[in-house]
N, C-alpha and C. Protein backbone atom coordinates (compact mmCIF):
# COMPACT_ATOMS: atom_id res chain seq x y z
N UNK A 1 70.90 96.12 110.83
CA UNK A 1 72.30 96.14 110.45
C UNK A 1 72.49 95.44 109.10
N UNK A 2 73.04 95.70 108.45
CA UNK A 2 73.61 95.60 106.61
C UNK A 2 74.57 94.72 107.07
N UNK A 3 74.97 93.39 107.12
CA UNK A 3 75.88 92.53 106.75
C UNK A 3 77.00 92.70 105.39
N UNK A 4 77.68 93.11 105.35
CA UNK A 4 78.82 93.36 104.46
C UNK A 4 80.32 93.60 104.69
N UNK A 5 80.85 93.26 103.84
CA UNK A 5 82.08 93.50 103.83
C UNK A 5 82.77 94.13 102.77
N UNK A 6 83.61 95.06 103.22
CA UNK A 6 84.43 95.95 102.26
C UNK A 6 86.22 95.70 102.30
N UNK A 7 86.50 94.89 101.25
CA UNK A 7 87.92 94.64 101.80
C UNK A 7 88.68 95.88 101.68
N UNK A 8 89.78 95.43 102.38
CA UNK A 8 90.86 96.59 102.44
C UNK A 8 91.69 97.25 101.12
N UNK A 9 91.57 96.14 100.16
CA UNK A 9 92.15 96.66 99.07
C UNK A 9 91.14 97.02 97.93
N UNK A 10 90.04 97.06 98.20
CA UNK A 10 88.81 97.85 97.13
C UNK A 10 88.27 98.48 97.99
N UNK A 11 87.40 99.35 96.84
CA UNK A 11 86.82 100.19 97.33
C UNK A 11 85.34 99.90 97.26
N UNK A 12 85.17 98.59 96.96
CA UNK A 12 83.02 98.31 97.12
C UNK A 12 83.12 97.18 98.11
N UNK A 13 81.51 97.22 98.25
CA UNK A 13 80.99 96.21 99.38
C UNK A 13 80.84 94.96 98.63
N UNK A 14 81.05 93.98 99.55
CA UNK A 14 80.72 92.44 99.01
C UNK A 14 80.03 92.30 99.85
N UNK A 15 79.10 90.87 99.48
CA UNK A 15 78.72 90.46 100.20
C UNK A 15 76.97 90.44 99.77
N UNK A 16 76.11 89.66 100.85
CA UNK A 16 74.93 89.34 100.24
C UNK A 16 73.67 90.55 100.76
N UNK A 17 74.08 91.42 101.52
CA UNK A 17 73.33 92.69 101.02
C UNK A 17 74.01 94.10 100.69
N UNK A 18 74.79 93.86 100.07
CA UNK A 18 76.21 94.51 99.42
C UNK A 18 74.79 95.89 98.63
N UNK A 19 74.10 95.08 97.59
CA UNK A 19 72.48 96.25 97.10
C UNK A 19 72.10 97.38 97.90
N UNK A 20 71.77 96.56 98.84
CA UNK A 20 71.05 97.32 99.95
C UNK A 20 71.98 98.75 100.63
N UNK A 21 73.28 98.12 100.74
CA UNK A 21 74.35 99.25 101.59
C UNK A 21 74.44 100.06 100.49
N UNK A 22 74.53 99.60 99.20
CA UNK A 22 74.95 101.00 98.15
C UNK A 22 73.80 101.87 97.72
N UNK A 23 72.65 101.07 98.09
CA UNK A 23 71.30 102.05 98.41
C UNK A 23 71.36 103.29 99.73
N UNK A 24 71.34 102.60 100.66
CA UNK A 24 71.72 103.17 101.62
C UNK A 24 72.47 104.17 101.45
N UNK A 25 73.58 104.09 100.97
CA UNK A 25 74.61 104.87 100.99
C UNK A 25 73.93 106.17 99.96
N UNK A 26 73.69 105.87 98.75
CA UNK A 26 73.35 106.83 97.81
C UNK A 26 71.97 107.61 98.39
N UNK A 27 71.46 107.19 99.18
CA UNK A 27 69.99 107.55 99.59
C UNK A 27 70.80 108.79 100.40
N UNK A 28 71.71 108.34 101.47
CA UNK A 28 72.45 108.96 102.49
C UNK A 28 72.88 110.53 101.85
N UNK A 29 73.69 110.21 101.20
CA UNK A 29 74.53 111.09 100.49
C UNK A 29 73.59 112.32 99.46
N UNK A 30 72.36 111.60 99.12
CA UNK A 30 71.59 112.61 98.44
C UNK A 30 70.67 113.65 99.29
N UNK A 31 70.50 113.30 100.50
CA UNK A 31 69.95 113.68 101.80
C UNK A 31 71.16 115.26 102.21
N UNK A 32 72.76 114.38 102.23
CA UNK A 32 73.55 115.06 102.94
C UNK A 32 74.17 116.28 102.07
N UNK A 33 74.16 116.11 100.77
CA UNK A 33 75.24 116.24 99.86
C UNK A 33 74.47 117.63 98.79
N UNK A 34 74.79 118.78 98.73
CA UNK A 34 74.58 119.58 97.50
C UNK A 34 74.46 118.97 96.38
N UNK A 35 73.45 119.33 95.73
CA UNK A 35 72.71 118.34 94.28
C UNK A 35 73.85 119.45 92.97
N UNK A 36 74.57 119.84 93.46
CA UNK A 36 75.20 121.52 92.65
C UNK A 36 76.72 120.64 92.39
N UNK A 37 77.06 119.81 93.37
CA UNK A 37 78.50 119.07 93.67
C UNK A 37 78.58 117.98 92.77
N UNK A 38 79.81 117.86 91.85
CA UNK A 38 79.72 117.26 90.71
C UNK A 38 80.82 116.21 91.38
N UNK A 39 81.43 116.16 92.57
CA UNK A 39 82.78 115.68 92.83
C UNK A 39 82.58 115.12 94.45
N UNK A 40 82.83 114.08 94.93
CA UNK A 40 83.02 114.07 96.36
C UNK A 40 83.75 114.68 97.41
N UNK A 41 84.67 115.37 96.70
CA UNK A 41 85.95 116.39 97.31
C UNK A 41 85.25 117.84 97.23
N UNK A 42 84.12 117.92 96.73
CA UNK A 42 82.92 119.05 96.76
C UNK A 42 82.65 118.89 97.63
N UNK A 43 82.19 118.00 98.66
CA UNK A 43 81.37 117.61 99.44
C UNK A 43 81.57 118.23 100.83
N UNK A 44 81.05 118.96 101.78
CA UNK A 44 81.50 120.17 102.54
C UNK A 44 81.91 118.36 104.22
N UNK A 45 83.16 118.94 104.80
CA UNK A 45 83.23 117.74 105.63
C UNK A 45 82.43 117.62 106.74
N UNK A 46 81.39 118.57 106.98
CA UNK A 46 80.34 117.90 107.55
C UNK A 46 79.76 117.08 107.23
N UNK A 47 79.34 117.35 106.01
CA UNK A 47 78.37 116.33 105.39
C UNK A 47 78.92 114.89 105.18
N UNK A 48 80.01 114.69 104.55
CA UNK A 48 80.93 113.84 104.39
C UNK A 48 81.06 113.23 106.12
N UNK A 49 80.93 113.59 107.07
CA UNK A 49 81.15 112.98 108.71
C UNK A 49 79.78 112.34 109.12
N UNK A 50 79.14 113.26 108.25
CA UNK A 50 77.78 112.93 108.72
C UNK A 50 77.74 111.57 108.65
N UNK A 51 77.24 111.51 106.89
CA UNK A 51 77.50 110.24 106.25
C UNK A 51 78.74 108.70 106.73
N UNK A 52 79.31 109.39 106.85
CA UNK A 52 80.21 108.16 107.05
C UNK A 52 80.11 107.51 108.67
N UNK A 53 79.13 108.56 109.48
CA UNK A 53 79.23 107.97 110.84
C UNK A 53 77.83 107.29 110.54
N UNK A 54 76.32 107.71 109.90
CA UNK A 54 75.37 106.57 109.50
C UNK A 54 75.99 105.70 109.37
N UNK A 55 76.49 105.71 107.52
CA UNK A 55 76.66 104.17 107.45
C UNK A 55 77.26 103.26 108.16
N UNK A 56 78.72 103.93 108.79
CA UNK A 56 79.33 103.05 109.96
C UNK A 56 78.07 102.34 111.32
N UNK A 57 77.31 103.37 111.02
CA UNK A 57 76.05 102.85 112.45
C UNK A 57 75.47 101.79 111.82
N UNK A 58 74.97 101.56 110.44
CA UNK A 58 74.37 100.83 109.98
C UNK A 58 75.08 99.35 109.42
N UNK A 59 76.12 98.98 109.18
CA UNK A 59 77.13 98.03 108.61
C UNK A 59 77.46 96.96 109.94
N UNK A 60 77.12 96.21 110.03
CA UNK A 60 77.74 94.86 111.27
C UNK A 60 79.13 94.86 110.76
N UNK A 61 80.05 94.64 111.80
CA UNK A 61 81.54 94.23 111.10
C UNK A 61 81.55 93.32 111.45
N UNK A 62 82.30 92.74 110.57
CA UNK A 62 82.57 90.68 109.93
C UNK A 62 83.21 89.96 111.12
C-alpha cells in the first residue's frame, strides 16, 4: 500500500511516497490507455474505471 494523501482541493499526491503513486499511476495508465490519446477525456471509460479502481486498491487512506 502507497501511503499518501491527496487533498481535496488539489489535484496531486503529498506525502512521502507521493514518487512512487505518480509512478504507479503513469505505469497504470500506459498499460490501460491508447498511446493514439492525446487527452484524458480520450480515454475510453473502461479504461479510465479500470485505472482508478487499481490505484484506489493500491493507496492506504489517511
Amino acid at each position: 500500500m502507497l501511503k499518501v494523501i491527496i487533498p481535496p482541493d488539489r489535484t496531486v499526491a503529498v506525502g512521502p511516497r507521493a514518487k512512487d503513486f505518480i509512478t504507479e499511476l503513469y505505469v497504470k495508465i500506459l498499460h490501460n490507455a491508447r498511446y493514439d490519446v492525446k487527452k484524458w477525456k480520450g480515454v475510453p471509460d473502461l479504461a479510465k474505471n479500470m485505472i482508478v479502481a487499481y490505484m484506489l486498491g493500491i493507496v492506504a487512506s489517511p
